[in-house]
C-alpha atoms as a PDB file:
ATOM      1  CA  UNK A   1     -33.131 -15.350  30.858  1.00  0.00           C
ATOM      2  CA  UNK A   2     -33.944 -11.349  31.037  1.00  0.00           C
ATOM      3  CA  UNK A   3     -37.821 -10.587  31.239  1.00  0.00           C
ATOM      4  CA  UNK A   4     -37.350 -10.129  27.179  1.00  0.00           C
ATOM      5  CA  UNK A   5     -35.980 -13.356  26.977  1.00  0.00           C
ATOM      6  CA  UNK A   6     -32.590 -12.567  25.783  1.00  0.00           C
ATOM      7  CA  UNK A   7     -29.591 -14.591  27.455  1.00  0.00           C
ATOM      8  CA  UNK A   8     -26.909 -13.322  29.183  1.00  0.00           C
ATOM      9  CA  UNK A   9     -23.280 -13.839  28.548  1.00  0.00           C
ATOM     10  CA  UNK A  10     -21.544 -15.600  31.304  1.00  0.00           C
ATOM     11  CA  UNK A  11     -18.135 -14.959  31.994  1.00  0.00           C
ATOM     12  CA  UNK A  12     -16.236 -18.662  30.114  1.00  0.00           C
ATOM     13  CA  UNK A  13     -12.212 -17.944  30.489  1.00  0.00           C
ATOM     14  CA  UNK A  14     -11.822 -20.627  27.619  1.00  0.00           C
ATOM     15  CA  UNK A  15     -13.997 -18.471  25.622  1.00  0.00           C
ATOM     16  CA  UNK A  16     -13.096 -14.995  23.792  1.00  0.00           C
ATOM     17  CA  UNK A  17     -15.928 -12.815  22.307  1.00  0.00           C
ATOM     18  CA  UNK A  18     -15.243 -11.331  19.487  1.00  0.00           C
ATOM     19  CA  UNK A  19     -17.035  -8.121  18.261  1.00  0.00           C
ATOM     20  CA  UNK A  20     -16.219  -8.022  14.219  1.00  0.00           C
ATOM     21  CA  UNK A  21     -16.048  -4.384  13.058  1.00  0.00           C
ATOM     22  CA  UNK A  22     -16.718  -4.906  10.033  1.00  0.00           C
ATOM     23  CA  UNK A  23     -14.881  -3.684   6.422  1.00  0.00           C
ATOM     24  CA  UNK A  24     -14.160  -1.042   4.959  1.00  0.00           C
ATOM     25  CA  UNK A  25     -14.735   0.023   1.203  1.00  0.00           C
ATOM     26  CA  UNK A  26     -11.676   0.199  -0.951  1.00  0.00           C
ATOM     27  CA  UNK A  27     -10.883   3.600  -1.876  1.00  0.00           C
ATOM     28  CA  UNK A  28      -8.530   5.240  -4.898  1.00  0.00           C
ATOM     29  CA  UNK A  29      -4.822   5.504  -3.592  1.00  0.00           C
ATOM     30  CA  UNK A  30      -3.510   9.200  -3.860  1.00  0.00           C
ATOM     31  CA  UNK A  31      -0.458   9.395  -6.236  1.00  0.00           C
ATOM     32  CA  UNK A  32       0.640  12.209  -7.713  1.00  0.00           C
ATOM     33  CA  UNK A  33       0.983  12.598 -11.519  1.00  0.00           C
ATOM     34  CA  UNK A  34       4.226  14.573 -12.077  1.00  0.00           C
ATOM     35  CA  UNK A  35       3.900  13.460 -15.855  1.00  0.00           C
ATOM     36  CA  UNK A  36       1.096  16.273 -15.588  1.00  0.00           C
ATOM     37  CA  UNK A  37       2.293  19.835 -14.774  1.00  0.00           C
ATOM     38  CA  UNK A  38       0.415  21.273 -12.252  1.00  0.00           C
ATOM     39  CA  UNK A  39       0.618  22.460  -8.970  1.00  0.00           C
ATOM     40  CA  UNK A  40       1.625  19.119  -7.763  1.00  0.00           C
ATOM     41  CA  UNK A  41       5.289  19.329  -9.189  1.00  0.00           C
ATOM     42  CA  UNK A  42       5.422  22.410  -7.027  1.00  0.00           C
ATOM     43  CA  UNK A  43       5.002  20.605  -3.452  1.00  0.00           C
ATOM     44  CA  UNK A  44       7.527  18.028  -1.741  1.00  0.00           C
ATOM     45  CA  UNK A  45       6.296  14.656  -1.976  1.00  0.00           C
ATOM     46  CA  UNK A  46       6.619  13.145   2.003  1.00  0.00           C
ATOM     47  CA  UNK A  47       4.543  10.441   1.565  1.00  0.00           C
ATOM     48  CA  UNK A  48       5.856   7.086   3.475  1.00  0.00           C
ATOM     49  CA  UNK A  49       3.759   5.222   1.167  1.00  0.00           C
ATOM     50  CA  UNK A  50       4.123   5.545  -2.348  1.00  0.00           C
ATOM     51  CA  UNK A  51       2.427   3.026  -4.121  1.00  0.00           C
ATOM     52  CA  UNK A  52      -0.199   0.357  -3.482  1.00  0.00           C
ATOM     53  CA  UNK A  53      -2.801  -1.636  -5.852  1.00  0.00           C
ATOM     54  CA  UNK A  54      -5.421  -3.731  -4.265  1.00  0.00           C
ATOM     55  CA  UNK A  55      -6.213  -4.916  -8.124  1.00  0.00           C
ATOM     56  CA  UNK A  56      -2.919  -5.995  -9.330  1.00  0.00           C
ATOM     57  CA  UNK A  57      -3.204  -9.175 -10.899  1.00  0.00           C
ATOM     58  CA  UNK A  58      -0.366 -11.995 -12.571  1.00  0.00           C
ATOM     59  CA  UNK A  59      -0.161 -13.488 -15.187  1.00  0.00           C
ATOM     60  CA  UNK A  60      -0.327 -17.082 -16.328  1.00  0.00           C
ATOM     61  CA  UNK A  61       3.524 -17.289 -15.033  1.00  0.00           C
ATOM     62  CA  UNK A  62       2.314 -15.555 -11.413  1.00  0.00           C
ATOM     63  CA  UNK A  63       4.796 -12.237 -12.911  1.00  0.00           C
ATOM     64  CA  UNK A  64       3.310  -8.366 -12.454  1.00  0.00           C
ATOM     65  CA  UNK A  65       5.129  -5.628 -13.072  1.00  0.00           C
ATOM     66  CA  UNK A  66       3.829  -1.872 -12.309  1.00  0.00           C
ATOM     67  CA  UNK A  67       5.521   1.512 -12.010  1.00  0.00           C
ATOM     68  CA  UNK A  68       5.220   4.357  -9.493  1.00  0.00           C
ATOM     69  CA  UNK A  69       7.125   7.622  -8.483  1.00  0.00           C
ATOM     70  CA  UNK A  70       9.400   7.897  -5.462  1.00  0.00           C
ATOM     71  CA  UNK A  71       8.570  10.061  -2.834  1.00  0.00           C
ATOM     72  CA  UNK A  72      11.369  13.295  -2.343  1.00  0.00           C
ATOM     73  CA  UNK A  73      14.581  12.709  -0.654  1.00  0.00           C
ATOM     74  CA  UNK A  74      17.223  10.000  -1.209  1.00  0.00           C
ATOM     75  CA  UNK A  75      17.607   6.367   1.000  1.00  0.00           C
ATOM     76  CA  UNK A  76      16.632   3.185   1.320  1.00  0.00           C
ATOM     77  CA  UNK A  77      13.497   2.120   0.287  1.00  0.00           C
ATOM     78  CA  UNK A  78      11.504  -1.322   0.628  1.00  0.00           C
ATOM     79  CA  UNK A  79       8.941  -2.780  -1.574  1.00  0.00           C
ATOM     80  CA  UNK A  80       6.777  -5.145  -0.058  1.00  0.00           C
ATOM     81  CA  UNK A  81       4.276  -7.529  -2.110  1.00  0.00           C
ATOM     82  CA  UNK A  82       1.924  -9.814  -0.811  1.00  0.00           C
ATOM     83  CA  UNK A  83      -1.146 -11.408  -2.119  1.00  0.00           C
ATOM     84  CA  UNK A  84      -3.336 -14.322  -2.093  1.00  0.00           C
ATOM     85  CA  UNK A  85      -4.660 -16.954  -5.172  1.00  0.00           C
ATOM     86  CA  UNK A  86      -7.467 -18.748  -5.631  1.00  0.00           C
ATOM     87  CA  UNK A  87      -6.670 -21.248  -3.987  1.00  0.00           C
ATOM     88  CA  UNK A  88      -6.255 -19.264  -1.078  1.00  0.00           C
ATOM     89  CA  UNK A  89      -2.584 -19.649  -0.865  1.00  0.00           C
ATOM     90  CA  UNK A  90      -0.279 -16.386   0.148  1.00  0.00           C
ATOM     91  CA  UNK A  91       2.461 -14.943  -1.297  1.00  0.00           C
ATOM     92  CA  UNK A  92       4.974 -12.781  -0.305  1.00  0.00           C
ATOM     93  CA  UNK A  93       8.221 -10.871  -1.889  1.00  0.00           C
ATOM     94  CA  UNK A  94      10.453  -8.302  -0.584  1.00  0.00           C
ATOM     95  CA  UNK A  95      12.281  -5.821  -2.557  1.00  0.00           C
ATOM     96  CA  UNK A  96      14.868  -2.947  -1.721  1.00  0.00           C
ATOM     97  CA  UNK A  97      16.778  -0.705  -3.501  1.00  0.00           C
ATOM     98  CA  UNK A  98      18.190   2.887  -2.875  1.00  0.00           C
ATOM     99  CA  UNK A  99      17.732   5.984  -4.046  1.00  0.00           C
ATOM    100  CA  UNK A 100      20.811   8.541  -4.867  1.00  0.00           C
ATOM    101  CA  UNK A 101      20.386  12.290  -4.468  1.00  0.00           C
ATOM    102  CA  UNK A 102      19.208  13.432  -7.667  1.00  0.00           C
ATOM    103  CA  UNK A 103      19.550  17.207  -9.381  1.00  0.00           C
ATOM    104  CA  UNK A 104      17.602  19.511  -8.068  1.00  0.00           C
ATOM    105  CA  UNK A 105      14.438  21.437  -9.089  1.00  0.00           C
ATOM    106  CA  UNK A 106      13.852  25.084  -9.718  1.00  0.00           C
ATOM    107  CA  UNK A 107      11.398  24.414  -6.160  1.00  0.00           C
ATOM    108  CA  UNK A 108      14.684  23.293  -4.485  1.00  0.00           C
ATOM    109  CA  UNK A 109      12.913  19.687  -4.393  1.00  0.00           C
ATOM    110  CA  UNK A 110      14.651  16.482  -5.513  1.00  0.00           C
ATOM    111  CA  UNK A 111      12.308  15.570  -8.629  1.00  0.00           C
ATOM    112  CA  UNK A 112      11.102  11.984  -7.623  1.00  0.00           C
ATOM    113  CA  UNK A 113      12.156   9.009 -10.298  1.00  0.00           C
ATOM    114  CA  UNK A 114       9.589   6.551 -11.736  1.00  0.00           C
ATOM    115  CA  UNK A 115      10.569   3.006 -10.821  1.00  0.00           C
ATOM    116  CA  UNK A 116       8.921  -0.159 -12.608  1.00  0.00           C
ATOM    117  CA  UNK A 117       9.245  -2.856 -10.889  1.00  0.00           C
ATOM    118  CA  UNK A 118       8.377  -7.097 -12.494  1.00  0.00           C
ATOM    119  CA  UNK A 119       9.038  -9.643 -14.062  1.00  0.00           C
END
């Protein structure tokens, strides 16, 4: 015991303290509207992330289905879902597919694609 009477932590090597941070509030994802013109369309999209939805639910069947842009530039790209039920189970489905080199823009940019993905 201190004079204050708080304890001390003793040093226990089958013990680990843990300090939680915390959480963080869920914010909007960025994604840019290219259905909209604007200066957006103007700019080359080099996000490595290009779509994510904290909020996406299924339906009776456990099937979603959503649609995003690409970012610019052609490859290989990997869609990765995950989520959890009410039951507290996890789930977890990998997708890839590829993306061709597409005409370009009067920007010189490769105009992303929309891609829906479900079901």
């Amino acid at each position: 015991m201190t004079k204050l009477g708080a304890t001390r932590k003793q040093y226990n090597p089958n013990v680990v303290n843990i300090s939680p941070k915390g959480f963080n509030k869920v914010r909007e994802f960025y994604s840019p509207r290219y259905d909209r013109p604007g200066e957006a369309a103007k700019l080359p999209d080099l996000r490595s992330t290009v779509y994510w939805n904290p909020y996406l639910k299924t339906d009776a069947e456990g099937k979603a289905s959503f649609n995003f842009f690409n970012a610019d530039g052609p490859g290989n790209y990997k869609v990765v879902v995950e989520g959890i039920n009410a039951a507290g189970e996890l789930g977890r489905q990998v997708y890839n597919y590829t993306v061709e080199e597409g005409p370009a823009t009067t920007t010189g940019f490769t105009r992303p694609r929309r891609r829906v993905l479900g079901n």
